[in-house]
N, C-alpha and C. Protein backbone atom coordinates (compact mmCIF):
# COMPACT_ATOMS: atom_id res chain seq x y z
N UNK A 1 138.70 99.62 110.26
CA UNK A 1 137.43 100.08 109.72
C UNK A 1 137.63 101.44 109.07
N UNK A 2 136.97 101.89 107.90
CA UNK A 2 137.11 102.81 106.82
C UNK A 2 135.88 103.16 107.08
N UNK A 3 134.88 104.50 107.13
CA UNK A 3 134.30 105.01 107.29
C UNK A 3 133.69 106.03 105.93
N UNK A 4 133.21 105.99 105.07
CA UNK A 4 133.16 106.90 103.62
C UNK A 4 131.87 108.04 103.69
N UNK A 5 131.70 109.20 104.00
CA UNK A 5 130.80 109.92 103.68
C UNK A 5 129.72 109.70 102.56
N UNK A 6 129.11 109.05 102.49
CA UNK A 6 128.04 108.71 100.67
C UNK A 6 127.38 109.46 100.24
N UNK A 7 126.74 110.49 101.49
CA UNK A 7 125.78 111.65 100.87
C UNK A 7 124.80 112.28 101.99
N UNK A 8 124.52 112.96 101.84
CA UNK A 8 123.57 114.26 102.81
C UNK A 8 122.33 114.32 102.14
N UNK A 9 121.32 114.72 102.46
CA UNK A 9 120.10 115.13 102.44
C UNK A 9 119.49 115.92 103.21
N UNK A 10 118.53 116.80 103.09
CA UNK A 10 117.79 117.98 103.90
C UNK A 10 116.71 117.29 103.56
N UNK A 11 115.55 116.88 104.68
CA UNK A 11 114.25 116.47 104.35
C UNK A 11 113.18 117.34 105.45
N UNK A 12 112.20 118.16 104.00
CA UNK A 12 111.76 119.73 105.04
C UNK A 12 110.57 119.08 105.35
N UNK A 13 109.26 120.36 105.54
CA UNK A 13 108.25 120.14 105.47
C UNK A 13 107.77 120.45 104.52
N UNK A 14 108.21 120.55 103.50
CA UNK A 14 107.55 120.92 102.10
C UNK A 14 107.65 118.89 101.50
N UNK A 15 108.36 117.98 102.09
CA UNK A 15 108.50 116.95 101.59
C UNK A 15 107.60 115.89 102.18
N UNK A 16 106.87 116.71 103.43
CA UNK A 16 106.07 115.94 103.88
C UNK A 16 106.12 115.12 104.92
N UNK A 17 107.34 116.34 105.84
CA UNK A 17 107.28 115.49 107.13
C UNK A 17 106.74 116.74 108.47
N UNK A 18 106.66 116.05 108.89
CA UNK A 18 106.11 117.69 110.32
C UNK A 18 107.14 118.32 110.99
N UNK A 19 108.66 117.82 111.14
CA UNK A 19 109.79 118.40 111.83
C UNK A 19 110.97 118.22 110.13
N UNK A 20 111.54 118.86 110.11
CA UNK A 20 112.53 119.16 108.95
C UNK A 20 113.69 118.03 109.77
N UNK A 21 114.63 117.04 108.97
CA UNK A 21 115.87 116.77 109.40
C UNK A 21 116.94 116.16 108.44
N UNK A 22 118.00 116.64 109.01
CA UNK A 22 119.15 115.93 108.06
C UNK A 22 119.27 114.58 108.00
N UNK A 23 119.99 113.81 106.89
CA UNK A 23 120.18 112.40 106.68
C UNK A 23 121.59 112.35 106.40
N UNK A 24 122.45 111.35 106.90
CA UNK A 24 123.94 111.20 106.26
C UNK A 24 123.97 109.79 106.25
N UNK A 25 124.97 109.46 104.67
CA UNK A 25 124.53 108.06 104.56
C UNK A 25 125.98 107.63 104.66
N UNK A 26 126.79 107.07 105.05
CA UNK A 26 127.99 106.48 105.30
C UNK A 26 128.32 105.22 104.54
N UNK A 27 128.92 104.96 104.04
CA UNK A 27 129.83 103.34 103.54
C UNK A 27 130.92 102.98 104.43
N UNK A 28 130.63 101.75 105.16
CA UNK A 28 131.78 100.77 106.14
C UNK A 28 132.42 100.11 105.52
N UNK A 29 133.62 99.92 105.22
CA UNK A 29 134.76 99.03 104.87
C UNK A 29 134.86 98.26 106.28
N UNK A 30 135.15 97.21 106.13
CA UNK A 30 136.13 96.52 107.24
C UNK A 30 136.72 95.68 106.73
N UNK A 31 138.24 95.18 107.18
CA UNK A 31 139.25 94.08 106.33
C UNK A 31 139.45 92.98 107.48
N UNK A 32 139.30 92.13 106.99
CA UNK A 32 139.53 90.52 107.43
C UNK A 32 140.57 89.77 106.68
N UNK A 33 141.63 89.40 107.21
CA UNK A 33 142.40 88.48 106.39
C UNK A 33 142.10 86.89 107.11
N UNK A 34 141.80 86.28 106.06
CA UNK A 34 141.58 85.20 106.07
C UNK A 34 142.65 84.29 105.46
N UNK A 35 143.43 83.24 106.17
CA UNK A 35 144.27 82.74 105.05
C UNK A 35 145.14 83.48 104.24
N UNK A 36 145.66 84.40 104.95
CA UNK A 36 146.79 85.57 104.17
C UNK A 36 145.85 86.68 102.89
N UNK A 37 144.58 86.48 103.05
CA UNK A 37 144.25 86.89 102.15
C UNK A 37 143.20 87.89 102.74
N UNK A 38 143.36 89.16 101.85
CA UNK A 38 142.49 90.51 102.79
C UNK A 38 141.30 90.44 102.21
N UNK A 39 140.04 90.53 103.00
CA UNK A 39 138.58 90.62 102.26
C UNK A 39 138.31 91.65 103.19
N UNK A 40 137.30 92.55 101.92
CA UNK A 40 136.88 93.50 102.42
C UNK A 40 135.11 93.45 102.56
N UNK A 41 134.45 93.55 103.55
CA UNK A 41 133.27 93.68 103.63
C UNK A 41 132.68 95.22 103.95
N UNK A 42 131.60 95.09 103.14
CA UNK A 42 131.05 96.43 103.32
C UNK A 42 129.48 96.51 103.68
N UNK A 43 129.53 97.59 104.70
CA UNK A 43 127.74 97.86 105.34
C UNK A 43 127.79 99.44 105.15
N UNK A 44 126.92 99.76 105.91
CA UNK A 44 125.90 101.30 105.90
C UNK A 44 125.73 101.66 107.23
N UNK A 45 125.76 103.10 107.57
CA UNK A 45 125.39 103.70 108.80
C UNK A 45 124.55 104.96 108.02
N UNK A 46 123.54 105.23 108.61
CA UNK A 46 122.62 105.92 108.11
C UNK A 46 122.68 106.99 109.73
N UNK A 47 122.75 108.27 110.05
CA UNK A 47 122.34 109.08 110.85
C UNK A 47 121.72 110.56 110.42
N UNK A 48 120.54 110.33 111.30
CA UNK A 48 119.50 111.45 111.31
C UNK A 48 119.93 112.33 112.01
N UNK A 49 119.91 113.90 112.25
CA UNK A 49 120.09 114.67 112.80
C UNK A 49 118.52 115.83 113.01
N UNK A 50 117.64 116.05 114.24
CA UNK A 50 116.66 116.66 114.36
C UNK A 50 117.20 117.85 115.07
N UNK A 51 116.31 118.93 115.01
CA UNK A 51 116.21 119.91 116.38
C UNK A 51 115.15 120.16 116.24
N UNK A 52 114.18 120.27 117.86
CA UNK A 52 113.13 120.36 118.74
C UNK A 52 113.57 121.00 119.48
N UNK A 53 112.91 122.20 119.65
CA UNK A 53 113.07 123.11 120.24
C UNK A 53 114.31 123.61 121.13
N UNK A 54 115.37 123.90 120.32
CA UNK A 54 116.40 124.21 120.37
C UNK A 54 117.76 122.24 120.87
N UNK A 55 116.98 121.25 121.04
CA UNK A 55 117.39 119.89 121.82
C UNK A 55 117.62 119.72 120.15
N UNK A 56 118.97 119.13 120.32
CA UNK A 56 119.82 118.28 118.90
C UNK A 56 119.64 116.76 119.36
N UNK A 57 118.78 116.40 118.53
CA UNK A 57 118.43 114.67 118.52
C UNK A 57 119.19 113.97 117.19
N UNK A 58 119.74 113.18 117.26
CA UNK A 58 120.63 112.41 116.65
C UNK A 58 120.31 110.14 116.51
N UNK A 59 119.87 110.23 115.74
CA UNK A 59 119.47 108.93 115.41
C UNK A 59 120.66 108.05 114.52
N UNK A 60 121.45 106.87 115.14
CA UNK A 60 122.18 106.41 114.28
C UNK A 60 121.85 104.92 114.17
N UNK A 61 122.14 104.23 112.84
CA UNK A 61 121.85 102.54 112.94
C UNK A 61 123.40 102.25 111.91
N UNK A 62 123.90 101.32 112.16
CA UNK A 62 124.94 100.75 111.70
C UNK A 62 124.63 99.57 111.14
N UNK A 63 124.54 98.81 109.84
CA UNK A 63 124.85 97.90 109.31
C UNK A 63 126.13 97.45 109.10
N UNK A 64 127.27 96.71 109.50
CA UNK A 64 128.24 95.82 108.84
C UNK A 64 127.92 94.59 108.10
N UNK A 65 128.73 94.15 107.10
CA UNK A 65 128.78 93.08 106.37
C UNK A 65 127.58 92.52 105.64
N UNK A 66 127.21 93.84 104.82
CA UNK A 66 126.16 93.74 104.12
C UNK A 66 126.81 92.82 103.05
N UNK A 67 127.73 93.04 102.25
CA UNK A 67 127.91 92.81 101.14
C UNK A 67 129.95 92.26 101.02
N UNK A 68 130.08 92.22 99.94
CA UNK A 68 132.13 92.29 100.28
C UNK A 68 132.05 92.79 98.59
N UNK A 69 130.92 93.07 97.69
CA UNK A 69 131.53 94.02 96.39
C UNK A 69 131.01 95.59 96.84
N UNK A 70 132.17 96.42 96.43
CA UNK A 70 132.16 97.79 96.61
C UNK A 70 131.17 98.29 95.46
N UNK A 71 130.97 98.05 94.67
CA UNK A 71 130.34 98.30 93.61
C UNK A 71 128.76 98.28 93.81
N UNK A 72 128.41 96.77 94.66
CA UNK A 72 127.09 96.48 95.20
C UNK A 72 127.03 97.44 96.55
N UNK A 73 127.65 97.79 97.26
CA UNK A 73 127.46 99.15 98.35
C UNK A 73 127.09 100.01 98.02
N UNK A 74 127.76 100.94 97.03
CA UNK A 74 127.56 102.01 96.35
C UNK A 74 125.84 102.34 96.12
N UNK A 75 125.59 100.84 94.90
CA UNK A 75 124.70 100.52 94.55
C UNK A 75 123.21 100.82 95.85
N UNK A 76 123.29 100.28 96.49
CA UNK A 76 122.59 100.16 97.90
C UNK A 76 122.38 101.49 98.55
N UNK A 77 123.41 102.05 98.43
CA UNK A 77 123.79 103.48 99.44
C UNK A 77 123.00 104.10 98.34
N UNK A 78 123.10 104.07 96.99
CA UNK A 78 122.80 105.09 96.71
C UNK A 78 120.75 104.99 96.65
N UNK A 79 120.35 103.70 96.81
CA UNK A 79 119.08 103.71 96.19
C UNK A 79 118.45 103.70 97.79
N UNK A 80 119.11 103.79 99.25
CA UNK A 80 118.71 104.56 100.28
C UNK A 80 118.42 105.37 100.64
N UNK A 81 119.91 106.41 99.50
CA UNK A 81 119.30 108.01 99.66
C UNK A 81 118.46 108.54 98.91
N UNK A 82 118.67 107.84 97.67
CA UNK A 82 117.47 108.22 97.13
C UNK A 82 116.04 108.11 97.42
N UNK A 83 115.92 106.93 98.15
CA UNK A 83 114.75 106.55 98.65
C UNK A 83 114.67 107.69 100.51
N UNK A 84 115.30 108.15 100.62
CA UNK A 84 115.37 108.51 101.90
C UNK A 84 114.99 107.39 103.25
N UNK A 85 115.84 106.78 103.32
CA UNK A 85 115.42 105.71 104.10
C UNK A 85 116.40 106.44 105.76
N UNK A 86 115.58 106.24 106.05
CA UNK A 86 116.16 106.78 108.12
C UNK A 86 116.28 105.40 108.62
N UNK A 87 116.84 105.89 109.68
CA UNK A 87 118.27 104.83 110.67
C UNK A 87 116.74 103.47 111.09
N UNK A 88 115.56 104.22 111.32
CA UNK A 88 114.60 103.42 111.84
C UNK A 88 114.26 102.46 111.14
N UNK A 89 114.15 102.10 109.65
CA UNK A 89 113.77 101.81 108.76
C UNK A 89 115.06 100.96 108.01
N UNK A 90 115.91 101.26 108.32
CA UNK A 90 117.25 100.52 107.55
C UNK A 90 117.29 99.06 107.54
N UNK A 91 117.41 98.04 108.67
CA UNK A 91 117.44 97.24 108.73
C UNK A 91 116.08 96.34 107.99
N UNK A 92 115.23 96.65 107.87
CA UNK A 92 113.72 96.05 107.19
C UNK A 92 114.29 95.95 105.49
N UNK A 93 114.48 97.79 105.39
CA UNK A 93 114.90 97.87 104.03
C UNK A 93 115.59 96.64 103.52
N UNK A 94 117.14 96.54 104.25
CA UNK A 94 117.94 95.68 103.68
C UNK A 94 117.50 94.34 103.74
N UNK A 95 116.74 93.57 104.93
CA UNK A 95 116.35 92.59 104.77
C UNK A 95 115.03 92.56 103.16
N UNK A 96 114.61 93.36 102.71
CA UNK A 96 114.07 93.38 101.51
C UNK A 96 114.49 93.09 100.18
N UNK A 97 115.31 93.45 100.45
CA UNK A 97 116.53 93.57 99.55
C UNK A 97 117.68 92.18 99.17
N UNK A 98 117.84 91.49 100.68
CA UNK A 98 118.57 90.54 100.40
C UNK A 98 117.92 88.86 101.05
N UNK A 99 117.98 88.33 99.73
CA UNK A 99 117.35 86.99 100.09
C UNK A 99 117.93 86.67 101.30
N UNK A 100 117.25 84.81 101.72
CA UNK A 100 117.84 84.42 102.40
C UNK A 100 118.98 83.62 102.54
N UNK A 101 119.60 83.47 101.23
CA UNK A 101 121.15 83.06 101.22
C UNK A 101 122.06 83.80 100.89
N UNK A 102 121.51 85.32 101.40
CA UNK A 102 122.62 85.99 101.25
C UNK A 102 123.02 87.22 99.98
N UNK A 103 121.68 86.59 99.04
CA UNK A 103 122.21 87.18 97.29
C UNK A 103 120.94 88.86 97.76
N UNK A 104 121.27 89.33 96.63
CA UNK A 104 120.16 90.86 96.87
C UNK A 104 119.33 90.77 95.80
N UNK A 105 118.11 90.55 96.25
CA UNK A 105 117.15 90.62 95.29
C UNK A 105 116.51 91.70 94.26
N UNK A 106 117.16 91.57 93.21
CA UNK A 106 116.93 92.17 91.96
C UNK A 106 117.51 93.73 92.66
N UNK A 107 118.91 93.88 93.18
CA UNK A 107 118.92 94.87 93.41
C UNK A 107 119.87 95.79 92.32
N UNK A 108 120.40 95.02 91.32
CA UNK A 108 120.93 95.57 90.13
C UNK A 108 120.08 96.55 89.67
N UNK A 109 119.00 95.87 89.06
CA UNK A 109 117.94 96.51 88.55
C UNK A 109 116.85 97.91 89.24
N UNK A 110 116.45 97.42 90.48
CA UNK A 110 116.00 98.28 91.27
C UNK A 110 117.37 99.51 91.41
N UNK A 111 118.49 99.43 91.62
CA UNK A 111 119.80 100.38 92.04
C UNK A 111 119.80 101.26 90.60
N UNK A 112 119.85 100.32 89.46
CA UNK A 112 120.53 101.32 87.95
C UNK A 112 118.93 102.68 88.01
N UNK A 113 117.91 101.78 88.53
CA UNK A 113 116.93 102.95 88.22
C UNK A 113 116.05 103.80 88.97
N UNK A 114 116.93 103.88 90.07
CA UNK A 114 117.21 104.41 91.25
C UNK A 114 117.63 105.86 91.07
């Protein structure tokens, strides 16, 4: 498993939340050889980072095997952070996103204008 930093965010109270917290958006590689042959699948880990009164709260959700094109991850990762989507919320997101056989709904389009 490959682990990729994708991006940070600061979300204050000027953005409209009542406690200020960080966002880090991660890209998962993992390799499977199948039949001599290496496939790579890729998901998302999204972790929140709070502090309350001096207590460090830490929220993490892990997606694997969202996808196996790197290109369509990217894509995804990036229209999360943009969207600021938290660890709570991730899994809904992606089920939004991807039909039920698997394909991502209109997420070309939704991602380029993102």
């Amino acid at each position: 498993m490959n682990k990729f930093l994708f991006s940070t965010m600061s979300v204050s109270v000027a953005d409209g939340v009542e406690e200020p917290f960080e966002l880090e958006y991660y890209i998962i590689e993992n390799q499977t050889q199948n039949e001599s042959i290496n496939i790579s699948t890729y998901g998302i880990e999204i972790v929140k980072t709070q502090r309350r009164e001096g207590i460090k709260y830490t929220e993490i959700k892990t997606m694997n095997e969202i996808c196996v094109s790197e290109k369509m991850i990217y894509n995804i990762a990036r229209l999360l952070s943009d969207n600021s989507v938290t660890p709570l919320t991730l899994e809904e997101i992606i089920d939004d996103i991807v039909d039920k056989k698997g394909r991502f709904n209109n997420c070309n389009e939704v991602s380029s204008t993102a």
